[in-house]
N, C-alpha and C. Protein backbone atom coordinates (compact mmCIF):
# COMPACT_ATOMS: atom_id res chain seq x y z
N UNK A 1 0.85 -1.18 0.00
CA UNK A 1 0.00 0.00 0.00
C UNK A 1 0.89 1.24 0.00
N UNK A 2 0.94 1.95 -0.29
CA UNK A 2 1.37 3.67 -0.75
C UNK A 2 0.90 4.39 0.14
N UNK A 3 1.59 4.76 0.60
CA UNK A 3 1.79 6.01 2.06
C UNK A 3 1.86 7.57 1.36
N UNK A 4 0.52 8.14 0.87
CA UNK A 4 1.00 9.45 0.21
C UNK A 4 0.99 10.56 1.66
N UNK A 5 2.40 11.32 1.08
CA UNK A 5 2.53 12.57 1.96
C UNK A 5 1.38 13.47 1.98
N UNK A 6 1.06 14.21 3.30
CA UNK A 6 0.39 14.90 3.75
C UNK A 6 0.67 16.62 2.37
N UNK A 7 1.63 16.55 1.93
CA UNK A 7 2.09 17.82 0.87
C UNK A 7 1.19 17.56 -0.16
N UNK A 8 1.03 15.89 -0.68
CA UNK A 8 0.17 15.75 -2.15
C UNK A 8 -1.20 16.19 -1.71
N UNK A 9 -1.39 15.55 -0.50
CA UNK A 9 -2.92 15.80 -0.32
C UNK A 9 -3.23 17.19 -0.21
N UNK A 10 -2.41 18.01 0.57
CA UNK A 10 -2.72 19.37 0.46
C UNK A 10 -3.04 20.02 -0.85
N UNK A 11 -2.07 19.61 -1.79
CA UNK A 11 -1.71 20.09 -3.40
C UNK A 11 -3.02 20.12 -3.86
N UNK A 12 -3.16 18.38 -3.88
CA UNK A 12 -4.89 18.09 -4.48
C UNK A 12 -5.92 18.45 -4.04
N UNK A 13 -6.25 18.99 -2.77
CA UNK A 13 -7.13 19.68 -2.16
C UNK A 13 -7.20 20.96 -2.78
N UNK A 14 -6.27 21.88 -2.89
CA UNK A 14 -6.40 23.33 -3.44
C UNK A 14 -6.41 23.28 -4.94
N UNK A 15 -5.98 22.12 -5.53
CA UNK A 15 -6.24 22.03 -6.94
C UNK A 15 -7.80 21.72 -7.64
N UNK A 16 -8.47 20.43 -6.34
CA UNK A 16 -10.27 20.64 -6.24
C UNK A 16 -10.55 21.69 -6.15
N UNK A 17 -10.19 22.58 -5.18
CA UNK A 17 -11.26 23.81 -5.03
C UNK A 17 -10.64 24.70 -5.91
N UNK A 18 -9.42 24.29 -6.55
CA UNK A 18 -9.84 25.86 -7.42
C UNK A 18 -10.06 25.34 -8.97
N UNK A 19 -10.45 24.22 -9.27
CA UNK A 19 -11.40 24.12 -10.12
C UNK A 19 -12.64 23.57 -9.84
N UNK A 20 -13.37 24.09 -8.72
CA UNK A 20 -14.52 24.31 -8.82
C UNK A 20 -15.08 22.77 -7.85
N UNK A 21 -14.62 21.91 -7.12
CA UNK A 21 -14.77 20.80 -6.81
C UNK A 21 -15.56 21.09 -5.64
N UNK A 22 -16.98 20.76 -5.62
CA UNK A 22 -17.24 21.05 -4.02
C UNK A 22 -16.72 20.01 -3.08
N UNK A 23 -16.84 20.83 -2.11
CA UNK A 23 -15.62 20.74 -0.55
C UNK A 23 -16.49 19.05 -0.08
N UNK A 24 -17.64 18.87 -0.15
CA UNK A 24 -18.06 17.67 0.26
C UNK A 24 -17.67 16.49 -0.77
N UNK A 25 -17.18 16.92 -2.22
CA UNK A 25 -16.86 15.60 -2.96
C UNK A 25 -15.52 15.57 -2.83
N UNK A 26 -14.65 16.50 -2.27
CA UNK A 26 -12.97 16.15 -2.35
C UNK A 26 -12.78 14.33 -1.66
N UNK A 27 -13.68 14.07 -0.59
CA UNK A 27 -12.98 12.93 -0.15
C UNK A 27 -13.38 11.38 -1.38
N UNK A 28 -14.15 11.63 -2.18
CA UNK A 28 -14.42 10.48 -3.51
C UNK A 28 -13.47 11.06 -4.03
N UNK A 29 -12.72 12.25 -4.39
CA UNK A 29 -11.69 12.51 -5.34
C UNK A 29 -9.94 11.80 -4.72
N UNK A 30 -10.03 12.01 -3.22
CA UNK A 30 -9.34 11.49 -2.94
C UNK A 30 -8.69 10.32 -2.42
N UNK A 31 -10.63 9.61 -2.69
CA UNK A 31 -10.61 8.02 -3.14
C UNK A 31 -9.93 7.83 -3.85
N UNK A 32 -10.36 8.19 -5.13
CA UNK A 32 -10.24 7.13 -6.32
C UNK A 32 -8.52 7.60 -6.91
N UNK A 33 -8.05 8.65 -6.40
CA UNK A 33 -6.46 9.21 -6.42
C UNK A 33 -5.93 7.85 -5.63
N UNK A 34 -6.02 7.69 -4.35
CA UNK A 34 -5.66 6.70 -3.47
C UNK A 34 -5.41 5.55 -4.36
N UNK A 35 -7.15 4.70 -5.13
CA UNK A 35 -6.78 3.57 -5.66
C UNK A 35 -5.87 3.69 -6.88
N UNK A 36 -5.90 4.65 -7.24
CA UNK A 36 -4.84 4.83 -8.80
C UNK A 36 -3.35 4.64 -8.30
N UNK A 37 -3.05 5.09 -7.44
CA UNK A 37 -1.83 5.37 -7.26
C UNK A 37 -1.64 3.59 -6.76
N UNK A 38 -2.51 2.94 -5.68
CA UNK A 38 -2.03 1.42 -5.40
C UNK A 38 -2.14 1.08 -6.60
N UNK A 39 -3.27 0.91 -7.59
CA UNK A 39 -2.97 0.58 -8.81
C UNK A 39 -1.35 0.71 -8.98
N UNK A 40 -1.23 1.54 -9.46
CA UNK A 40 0.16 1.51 -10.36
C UNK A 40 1.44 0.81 -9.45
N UNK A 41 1.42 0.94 -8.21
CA UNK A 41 2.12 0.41 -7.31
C UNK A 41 2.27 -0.89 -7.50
N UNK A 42 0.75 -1.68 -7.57
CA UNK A 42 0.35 -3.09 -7.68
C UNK A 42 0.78 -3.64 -8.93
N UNK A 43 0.53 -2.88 -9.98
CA UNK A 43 0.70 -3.20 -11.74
C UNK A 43 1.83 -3.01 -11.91
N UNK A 44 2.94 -2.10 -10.88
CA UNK A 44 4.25 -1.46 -11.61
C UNK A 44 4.49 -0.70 -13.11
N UNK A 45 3.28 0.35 -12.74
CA UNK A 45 2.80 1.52 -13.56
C UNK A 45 4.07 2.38 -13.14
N UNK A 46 4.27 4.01 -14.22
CA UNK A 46 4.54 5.20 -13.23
C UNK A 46 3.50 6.12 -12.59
N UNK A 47 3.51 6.13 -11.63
CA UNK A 47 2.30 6.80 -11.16
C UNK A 47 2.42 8.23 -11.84
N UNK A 48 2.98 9.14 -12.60
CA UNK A 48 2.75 10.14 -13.50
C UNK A 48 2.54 9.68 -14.89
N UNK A 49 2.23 8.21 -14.84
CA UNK A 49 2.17 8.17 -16.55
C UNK A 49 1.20 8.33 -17.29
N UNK A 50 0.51 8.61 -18.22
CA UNK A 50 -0.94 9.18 -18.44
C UNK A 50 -1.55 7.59 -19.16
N UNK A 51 -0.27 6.73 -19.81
CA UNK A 51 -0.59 5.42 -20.13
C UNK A 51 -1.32 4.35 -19.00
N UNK A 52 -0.85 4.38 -18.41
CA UNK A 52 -1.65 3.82 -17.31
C UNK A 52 -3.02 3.76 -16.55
N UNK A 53 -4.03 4.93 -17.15
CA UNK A 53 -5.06 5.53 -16.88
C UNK A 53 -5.84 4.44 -17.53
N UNK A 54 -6.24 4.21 -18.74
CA UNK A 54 -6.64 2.98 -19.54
C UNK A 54 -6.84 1.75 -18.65
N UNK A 55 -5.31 1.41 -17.97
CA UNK A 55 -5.42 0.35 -17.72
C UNK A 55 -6.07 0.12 -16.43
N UNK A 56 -6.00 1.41 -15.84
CA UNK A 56 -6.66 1.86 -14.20
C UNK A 56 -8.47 1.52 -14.83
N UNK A 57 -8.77 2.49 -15.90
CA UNK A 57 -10.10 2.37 -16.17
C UNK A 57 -10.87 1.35 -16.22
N UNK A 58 -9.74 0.03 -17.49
CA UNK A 58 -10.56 -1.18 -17.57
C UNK A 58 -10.40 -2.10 -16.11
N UNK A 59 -9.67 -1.81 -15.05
CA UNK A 59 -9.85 -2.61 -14.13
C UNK A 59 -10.85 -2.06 -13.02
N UNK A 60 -11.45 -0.91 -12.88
CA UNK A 60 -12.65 -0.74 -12.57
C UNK A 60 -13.56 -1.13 -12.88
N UNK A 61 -13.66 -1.06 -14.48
CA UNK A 61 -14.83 -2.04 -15.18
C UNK A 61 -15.03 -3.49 -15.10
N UNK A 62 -13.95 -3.95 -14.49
CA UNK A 62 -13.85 -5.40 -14.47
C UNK A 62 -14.64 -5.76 -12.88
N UNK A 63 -13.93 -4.73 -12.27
CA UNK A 63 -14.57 -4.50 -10.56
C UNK A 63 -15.86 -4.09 -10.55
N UNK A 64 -16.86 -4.10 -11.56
CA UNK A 64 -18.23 -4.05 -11.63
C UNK A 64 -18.41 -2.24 -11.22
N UNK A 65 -17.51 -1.37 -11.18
CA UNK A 65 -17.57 0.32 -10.71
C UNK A 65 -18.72 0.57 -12.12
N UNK A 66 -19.59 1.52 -11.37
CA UNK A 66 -20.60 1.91 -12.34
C UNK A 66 -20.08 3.15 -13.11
N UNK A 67 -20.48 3.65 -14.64
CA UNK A 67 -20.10 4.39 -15.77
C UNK A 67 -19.99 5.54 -14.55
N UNK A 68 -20.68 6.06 -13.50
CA UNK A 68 -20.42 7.43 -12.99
C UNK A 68 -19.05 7.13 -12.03
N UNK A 69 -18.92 6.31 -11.83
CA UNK A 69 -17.99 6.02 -10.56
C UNK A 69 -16.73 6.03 -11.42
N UNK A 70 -16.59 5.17 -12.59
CA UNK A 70 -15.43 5.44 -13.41
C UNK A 70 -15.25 6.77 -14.00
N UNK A 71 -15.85 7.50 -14.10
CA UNK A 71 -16.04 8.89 -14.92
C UNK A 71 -15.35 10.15 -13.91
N UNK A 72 -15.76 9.61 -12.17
CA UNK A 72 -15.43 10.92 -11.14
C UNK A 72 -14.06 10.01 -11.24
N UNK A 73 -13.75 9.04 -11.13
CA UNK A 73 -12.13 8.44 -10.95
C UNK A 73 -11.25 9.08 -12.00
N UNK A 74 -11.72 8.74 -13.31
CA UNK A 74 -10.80 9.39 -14.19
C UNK A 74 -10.83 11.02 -14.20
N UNK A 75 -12.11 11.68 -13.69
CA UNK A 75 -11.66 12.79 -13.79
C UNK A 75 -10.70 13.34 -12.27
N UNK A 76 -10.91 12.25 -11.20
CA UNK A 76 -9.78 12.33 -10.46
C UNK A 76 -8.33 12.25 -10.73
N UNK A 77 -7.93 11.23 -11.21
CA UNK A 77 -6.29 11.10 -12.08
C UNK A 77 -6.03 12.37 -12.93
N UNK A 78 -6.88 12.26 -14.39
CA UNK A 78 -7.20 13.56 -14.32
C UNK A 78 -6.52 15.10 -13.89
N UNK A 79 -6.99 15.14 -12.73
CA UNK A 79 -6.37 16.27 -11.74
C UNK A 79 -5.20 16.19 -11.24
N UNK A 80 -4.67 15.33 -11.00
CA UNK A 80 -3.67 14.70 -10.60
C UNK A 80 -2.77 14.79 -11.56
N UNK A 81 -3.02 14.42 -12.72
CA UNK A 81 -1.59 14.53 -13.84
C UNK A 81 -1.30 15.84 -14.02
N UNK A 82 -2.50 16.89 -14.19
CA UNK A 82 -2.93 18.12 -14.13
C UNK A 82 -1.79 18.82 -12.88
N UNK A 83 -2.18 18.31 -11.87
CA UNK A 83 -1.33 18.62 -10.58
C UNK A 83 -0.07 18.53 -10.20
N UNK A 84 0.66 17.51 -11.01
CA UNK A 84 1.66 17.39 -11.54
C UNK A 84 2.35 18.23 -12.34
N UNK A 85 2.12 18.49 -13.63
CA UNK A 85 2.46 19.05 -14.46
C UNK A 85 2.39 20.24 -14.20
N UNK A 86 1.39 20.94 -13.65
CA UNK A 86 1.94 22.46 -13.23
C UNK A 86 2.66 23.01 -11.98
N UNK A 87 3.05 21.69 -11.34
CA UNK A 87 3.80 21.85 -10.33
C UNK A 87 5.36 22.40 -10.42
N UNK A 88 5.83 21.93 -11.73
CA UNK A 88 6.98 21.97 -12.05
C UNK A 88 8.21 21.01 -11.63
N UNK A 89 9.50 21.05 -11.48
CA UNK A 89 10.29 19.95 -11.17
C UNK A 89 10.85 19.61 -9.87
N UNK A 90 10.23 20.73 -9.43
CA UNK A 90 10.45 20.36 -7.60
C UNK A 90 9.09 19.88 -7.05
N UNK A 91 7.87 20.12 -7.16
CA UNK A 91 6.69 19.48 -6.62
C UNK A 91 6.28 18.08 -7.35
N UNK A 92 7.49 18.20 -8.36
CA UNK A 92 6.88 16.37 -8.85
C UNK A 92 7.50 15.51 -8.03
N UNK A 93 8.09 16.01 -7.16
CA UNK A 93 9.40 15.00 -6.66
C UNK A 93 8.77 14.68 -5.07
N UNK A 94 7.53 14.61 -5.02
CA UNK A 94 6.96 14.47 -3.88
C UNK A 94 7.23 13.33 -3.47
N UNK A 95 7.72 12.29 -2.58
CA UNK A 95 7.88 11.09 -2.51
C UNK A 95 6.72 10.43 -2.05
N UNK A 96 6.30 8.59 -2.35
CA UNK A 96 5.51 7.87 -2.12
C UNK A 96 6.01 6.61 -1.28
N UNK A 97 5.99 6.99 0.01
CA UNK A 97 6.58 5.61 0.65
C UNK A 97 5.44 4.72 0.35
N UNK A 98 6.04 3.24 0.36
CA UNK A 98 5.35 2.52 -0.04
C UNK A 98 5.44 0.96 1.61
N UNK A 99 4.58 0.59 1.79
CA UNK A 99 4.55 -0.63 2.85
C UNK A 99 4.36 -1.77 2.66
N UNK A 100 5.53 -2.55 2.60
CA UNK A 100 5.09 -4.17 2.50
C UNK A 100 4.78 -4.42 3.54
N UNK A 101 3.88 -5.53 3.48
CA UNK A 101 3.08 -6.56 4.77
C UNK A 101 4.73 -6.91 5.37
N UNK A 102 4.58 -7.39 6.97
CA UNK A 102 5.42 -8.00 7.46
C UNK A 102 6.77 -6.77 8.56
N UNK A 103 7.02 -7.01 8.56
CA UNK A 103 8.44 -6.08 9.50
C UNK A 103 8.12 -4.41 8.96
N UNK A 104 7.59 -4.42 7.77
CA UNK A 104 7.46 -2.51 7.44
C UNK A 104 8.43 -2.29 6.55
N UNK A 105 9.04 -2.97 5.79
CA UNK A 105 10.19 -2.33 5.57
C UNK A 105 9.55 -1.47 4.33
N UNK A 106 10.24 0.09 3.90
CA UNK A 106 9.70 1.10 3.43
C UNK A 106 10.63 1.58 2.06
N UNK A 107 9.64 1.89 1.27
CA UNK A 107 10.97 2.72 0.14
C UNK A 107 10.38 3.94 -0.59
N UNK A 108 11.19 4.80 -0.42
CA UNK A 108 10.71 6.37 -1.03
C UNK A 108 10.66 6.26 -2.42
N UNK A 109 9.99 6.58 -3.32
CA UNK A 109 10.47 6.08 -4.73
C UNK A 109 9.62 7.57 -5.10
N UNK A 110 9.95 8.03 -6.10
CA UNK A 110 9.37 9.09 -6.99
C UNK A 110 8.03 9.28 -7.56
N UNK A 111 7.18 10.23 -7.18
CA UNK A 111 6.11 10.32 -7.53
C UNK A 111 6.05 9.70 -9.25
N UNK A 112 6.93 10.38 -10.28
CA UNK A 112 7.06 9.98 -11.74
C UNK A 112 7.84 9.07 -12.02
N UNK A 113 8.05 8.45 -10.92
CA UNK A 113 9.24 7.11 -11.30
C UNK A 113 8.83 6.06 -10.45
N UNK A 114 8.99 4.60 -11.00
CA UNK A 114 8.91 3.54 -9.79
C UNK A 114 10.49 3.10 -9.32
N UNK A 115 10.20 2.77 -8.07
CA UNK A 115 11.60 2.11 -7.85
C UNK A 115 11.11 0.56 -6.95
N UNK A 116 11.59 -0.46 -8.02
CA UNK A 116 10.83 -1.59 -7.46
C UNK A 116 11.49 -2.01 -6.29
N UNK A 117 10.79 -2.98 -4.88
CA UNK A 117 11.17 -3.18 -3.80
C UNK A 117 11.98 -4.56 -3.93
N UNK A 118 13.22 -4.61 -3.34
CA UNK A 118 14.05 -5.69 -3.41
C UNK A 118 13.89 -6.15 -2.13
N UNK A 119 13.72 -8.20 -1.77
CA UNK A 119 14.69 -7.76 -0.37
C UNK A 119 15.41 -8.05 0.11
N UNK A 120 15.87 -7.64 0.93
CA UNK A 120 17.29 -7.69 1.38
C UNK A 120 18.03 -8.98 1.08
N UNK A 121 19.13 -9.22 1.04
CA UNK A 121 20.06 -10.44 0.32
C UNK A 121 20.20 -11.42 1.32
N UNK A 122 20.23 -11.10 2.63
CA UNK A 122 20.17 -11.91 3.76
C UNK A 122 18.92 -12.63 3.68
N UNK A 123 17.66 -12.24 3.68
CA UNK A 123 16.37 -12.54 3.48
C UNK A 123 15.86 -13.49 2.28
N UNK A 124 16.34 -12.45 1.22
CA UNK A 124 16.09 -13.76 -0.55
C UNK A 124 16.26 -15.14 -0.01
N UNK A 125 17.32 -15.70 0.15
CA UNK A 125 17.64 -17.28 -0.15
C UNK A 125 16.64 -17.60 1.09
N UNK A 126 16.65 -17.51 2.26
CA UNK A 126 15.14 -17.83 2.75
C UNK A 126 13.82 -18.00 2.26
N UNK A 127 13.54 -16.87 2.01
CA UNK A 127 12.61 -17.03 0.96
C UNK A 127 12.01 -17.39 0.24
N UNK A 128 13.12 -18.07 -0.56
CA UNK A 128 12.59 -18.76 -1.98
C UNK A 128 13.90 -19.68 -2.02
N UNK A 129 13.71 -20.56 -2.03
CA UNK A 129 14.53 -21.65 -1.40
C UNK A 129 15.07 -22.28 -3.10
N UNK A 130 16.12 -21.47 -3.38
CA UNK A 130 16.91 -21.69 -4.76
C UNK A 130 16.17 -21.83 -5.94
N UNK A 131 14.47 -20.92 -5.73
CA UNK A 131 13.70 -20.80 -6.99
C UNK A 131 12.82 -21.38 -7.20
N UNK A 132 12.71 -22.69 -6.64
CA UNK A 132 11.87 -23.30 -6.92
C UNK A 132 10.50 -23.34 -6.21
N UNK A 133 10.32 -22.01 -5.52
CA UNK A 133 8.84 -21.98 -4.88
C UNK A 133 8.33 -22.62 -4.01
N UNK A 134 9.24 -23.43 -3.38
CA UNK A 134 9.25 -24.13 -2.27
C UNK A 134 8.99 -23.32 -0.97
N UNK A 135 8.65 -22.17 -0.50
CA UNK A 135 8.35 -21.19 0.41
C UNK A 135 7.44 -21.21 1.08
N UNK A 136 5.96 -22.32 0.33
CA UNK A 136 4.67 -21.67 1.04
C UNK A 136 4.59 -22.15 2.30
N UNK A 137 5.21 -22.95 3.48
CA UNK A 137 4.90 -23.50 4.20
C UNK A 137 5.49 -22.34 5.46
N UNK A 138 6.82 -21.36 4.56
CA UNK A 138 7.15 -20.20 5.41
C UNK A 138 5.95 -19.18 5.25
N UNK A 139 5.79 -18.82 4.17
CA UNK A 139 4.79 -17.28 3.51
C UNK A 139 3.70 -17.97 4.52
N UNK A 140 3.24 -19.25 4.83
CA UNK A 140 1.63 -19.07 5.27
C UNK A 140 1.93 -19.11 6.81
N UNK A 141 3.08 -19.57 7.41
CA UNK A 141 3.55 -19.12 8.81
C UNK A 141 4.11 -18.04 9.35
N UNK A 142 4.27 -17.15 8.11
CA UNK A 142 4.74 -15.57 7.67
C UNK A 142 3.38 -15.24 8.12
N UNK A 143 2.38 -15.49 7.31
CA UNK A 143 1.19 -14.20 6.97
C UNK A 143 0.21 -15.10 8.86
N UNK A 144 0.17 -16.30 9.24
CA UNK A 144 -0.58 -16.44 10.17
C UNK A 144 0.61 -15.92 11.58
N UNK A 145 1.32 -15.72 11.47
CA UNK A 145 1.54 -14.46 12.99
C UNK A 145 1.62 -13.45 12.47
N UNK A 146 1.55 -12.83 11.11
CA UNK A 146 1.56 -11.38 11.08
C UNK A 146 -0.63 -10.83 11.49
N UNK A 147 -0.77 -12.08 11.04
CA UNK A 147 -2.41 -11.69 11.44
C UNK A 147 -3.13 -11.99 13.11
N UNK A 148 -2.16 -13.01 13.60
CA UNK A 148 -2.56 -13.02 14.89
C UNK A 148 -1.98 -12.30 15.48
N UNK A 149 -0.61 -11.07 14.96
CA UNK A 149 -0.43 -10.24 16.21
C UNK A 149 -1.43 -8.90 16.03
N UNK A 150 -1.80 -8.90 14.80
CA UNK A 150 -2.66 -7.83 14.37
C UNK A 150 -3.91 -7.85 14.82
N UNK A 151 -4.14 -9.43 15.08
CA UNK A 151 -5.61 -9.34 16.09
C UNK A 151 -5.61 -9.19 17.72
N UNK A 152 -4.00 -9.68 17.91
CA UNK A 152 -4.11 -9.68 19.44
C UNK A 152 -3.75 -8.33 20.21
N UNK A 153 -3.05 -7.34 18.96
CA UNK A 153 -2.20 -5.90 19.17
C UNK A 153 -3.54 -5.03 19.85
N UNK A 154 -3.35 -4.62 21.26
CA UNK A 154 -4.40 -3.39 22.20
C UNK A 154 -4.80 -2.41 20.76
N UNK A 155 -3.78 -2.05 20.36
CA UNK A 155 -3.75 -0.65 20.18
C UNK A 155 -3.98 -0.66 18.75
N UNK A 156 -4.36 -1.88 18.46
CA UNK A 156 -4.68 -1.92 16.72
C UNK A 156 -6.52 -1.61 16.45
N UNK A 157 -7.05 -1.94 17.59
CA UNK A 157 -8.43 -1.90 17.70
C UNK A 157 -8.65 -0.37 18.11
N UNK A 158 -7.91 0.14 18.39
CA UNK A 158 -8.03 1.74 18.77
C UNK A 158 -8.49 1.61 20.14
N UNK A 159 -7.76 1.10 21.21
CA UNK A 159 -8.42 0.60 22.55
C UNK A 159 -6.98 1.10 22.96
């Protein structure tokens, strides 16, 4: 999932209202910004690329999103490339940390650029046990304590 800075959201907020976006639809605008951007994260899109919009579109359509719901999305991205581009070459450079499941580990990568997540070299050969996909018996003892500490964590329930 994509950790956008508190700077983009500001950006895109004053870029809604000053084309005209009322103040109660910014948070669907800053839906469907949200899923674009995991999109491209997920697909290994650039999240400034305008090619990628297409492919954002037909996978809404596939997700059963109705003709209006795809229509406020794209004209969300939309704004966004918009937001970009008149930002110039210092506000494109907003960074997008990004979060893998598991320990957190994090990577800043460029709003107009991807930088794909490696991991660590100590970690690989664990992993994937010389390629052959032999892993799942770790990944599903991976993902069942990352979910039972997430159910047993006080402070994950907001308690």
């Amino acid at each position: 999932m994509v950790r956008i800075p508190k700077a983009l959201w500001v950006k895109f907020d004053k870029l809604l209202g000053a084309v005209g976006v009322p103040v109660g639809a910014h948070g669907a605008y800053r839906k469907w910004l949200r899923y674009y951007l995991d999109f491209c994260h997920k697909y290994e899109h650039a999240y400034s690329d305008a090619a990628s919009l297409p492919h954002f579109m037909d996978k809404l359509a596939s997700k059963g999103q109705t003709e209006s719901q795809r229509a406020r999305a794209e004209q969300a991205v939309q704004l966004y490339y918009r937001m970009l581009a008149g930002s110039g070459s210092g506000d494109g450079d907003v960074g997008l940390e990004v979060r893998e499941q598991g320990a957190e580990p994090s990577i800043a990568g460029s709003v107009g650029a991807r930088t794909p997540w490696t991991a660590p070299a100590a970690e690989a050969g664990s992993r994937n046990r010389g390629g052959t996909g032999a892993s799942w018996k770790d990944e599903f003892a991976g993902l069942t304590s990352a979910i039972k500490m997430r159910h047993y964590r006080c402070d994950y329930r907001g308690a």
